[in-house]
Protein backbone atom coordinates (compact mmCIF):
# COMPACT_ATOMS: atom_id res chain seq x y z
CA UNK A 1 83.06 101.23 110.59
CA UNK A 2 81.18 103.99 108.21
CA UNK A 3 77.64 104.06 109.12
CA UNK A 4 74.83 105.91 107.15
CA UNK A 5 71.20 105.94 108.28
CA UNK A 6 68.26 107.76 107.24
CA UNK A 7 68.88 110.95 109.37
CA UNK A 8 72.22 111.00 107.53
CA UNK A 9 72.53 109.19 104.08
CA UNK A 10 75.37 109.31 102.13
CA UNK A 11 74.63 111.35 99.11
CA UNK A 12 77.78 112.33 97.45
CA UNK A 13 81.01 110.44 97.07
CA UNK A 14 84.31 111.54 95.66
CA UNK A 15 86.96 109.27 94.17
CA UNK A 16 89.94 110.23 93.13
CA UNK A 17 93.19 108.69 91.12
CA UNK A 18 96.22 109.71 89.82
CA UNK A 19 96.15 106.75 86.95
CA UNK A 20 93.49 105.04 84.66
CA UNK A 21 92.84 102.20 86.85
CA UNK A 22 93.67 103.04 90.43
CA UNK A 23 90.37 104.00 91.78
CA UNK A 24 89.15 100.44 90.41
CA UNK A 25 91.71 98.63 91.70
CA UNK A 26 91.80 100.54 95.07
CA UNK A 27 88.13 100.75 96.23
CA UNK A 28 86.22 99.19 93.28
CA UNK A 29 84.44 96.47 95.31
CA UNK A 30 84.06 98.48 98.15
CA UNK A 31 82.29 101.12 95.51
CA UNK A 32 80.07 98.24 93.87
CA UNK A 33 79.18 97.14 97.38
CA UNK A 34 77.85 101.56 98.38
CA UNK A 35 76.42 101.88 95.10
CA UNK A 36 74.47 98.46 95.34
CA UNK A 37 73.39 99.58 98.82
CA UNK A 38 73.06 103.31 98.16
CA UNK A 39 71.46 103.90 95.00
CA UNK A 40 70.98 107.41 94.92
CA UNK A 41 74.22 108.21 95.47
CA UNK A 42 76.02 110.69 93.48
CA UNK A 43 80.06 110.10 92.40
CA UNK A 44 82.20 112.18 91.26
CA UNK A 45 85.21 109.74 89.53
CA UNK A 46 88.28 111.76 88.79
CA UNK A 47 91.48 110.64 87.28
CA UNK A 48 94.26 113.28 87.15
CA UNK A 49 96.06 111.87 84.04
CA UNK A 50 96.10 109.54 80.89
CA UNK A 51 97.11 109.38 77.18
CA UNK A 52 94.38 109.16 74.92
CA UNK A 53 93.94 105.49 74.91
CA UNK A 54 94.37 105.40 79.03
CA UNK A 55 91.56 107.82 79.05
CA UNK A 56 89.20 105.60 76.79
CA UNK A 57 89.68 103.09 79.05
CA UNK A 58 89.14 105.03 82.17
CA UNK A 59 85.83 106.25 80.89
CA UNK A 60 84.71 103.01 80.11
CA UNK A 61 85.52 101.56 82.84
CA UNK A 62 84.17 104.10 85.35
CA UNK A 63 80.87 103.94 83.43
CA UNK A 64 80.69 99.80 84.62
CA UNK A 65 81.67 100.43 88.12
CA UNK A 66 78.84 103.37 88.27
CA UNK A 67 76.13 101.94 87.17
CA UNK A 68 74.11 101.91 89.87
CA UNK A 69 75.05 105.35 91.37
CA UNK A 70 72.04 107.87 91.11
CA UNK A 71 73.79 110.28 89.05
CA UNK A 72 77.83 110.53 87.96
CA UNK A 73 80.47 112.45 86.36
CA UNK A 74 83.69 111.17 85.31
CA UNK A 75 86.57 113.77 84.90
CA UNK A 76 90.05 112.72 83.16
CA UNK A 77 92.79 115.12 83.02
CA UNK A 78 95.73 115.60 80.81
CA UNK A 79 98.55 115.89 83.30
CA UNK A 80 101.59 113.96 82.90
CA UNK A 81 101.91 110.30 84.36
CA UNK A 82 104.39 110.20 86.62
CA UNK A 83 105.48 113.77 86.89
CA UNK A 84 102.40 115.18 89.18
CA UNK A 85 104.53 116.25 91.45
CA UNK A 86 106.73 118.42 89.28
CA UNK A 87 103.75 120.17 88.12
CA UNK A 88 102.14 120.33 91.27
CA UNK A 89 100.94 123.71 91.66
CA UNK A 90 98.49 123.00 88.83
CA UNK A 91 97.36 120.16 90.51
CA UNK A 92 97.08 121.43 93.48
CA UNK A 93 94.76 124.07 92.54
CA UNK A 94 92.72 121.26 90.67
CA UNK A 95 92.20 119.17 93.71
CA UNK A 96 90.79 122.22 95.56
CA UNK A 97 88.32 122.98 92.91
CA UNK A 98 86.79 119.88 93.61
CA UNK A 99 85.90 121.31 96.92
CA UNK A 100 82.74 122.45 95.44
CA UNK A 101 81.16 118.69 95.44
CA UNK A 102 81.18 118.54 98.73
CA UNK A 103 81.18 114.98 99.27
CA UNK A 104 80.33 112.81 102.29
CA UNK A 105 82.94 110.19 101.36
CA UNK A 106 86.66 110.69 99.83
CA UNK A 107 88.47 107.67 98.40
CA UNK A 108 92.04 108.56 97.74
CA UNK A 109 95.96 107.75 97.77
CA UNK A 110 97.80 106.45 100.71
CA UNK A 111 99.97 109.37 101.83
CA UNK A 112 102.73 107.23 102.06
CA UNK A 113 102.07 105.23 98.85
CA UNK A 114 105.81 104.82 96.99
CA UNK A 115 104.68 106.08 93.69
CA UNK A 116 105.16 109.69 93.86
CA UNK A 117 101.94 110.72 91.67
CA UNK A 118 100.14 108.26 94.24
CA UNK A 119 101.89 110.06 97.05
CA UNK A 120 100.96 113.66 96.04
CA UNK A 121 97.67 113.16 95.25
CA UNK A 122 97.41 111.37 99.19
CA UNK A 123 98.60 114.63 100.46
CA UNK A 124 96.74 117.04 98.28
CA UNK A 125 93.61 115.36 99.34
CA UNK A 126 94.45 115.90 103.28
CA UNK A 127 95.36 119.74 102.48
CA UNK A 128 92.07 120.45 100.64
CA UNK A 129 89.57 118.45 102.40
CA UNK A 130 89.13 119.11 105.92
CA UNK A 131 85.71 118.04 107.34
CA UNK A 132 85.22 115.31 105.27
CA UNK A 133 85.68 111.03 105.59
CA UNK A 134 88.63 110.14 103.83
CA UNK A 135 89.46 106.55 103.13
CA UNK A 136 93.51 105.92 101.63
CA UNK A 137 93.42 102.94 99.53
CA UNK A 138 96.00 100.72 98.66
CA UNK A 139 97.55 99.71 94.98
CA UNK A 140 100.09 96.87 95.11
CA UNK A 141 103.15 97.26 93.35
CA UNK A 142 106.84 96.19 92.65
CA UNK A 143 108.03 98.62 95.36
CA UNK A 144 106.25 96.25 98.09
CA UNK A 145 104.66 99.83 99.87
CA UNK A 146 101.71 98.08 101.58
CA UNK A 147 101.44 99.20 105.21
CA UNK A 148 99.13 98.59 107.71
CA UNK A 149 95.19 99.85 107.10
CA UNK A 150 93.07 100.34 110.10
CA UNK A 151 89.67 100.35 108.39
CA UNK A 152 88.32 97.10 106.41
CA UNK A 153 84.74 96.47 104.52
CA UNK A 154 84.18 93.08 104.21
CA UNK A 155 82.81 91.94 100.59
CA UNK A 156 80.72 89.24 99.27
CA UNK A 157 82.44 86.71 96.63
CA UNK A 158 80.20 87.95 93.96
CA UNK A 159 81.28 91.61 94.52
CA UNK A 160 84.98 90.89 94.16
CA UNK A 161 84.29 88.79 90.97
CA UNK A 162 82.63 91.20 89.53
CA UNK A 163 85.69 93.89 90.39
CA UNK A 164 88.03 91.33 88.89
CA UNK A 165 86.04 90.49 85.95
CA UNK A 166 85.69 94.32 84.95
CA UNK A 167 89.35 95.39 85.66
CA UNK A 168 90.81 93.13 83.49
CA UNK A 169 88.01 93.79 80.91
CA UNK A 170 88.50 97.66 81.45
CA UNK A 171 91.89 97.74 81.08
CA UNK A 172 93.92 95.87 77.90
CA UNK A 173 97.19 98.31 77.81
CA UNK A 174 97.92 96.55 81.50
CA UNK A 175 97.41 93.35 80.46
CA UNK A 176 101.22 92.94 80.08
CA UNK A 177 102.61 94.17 83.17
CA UNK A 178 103.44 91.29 85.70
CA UNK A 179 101.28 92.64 88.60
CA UNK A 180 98.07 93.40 86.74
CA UNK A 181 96.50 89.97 86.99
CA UNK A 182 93.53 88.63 88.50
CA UNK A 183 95.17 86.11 90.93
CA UNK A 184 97.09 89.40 92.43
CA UNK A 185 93.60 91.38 92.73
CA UNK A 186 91.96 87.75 94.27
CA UNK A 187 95.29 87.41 96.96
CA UNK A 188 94.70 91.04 98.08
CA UNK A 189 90.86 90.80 98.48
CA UNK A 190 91.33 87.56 100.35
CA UNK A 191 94.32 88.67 102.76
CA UNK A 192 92.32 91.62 104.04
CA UNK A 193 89.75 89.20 104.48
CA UNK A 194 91.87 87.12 106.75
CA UNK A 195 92.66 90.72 108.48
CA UNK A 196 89.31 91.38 109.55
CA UNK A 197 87.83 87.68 110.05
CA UNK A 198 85.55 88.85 107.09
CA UNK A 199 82.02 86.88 107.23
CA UNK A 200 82.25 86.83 103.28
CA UNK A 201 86.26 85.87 103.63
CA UNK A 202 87.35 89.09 101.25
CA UNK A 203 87.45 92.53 102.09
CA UNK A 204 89.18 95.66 100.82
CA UNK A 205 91.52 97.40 103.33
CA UNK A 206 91.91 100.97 103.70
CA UNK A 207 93.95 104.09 105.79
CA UNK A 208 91.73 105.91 108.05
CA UNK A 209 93.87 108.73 110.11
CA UNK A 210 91.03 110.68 110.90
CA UNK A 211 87.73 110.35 111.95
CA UNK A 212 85.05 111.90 113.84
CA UNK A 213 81.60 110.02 115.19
């Protein structure tokens, strides 16, 4: 379990996606849970690529999910969905600019996450960030990729409603697709729940390879 006292808050957190509405989906409760707890915290919320529209949306939506953070910045870049990898030297050198934030906290991509913009950014986060907590989280999907996390935070019913309730306000260009639905964002929340005998009965699951105490 992450810890943070008063000898060592947590001060800075980065999150990072490859798409609109993966960092919501991924760690959002988790996120409303830190920033409810942690109010001073700063975020930096970066999505690597959306059209126009996508990156309306991700704005918005990052600006719900942060309100209680002590200060924030939201980045979206232009890069191509679902072609990071062919353009990843570009990328590549944008991940290690955001060195410079020096967070305490990383939420990222699964390294072995199916999607390959998913995938890269995973791996790009490793090869840049070396001293630093990194949390993988998890986006389910038609390619059935979920594997097997090792670290859990347990969350209160009202925290995963209001997730829920803000994705699928945040988001109206996914309201079509078959998995974007809030009985498949409930089902998640409640099976890592089982997973960790979660007090609260929901939790958000994530990939920890690495860490030191």
């Amino acid at each position: 379990m992450l810890t943070f006292s008063p000898t060592s808050p947590l001060k800075r957190i980065l999150c990072i996606g490859a798409h609109s509405d993966d960092i919501e989906i991924g760690c959002g409760g988790t996120m409303l849970r830190l920033l409810d707890e942690h109010p001073g915290v700063s975020v930096l919320w970066v999505v690597m690529g959306g059209n126009d529209q996508r990156e309306q949306e991700a704005r918005a939506s990052a600006e719900r999910f942060l309100k209680n953070a002590g200060s924030s910045e939201v980045r979206v870049r232009k890069f191509r969905d679902a072609y990071l990898p062919f353009m990843g030297e570009q990328v590549k050198d944008y991940v290690e600019s955001l060195k410079s934030f020096d967070p305490d906290l990383i939420f990222t991509h699964r390294k072995e996450d199916a999607h390959q913009d998913h995938r890269l950014m995973g791996e790009l986060t490793w090869n840049a960030f070396r001293n630093h907590a990194i949390l993988e989280y998890e986006i389910p999907k038609y390619d059935g990729d979920l594997g097997h996390p090792n670290l859990f935070v347990p969350l209160d019913e009202s925290i995963c409603r209001r997730k829920i309730e803000l994705l699928m306000e945040g988001f109206p260009t996914q309201a079509g697709r078959q998995w974007f639905s809030a009985d498949t964002f409930w089902a998640m929340l409640r099976i890592r729940g089982v997973e960790c005998n979660s007090p609260a009965r929901f939790a958000e699951a994530f990939g920890c390879r690495k860490m030191v105490i």
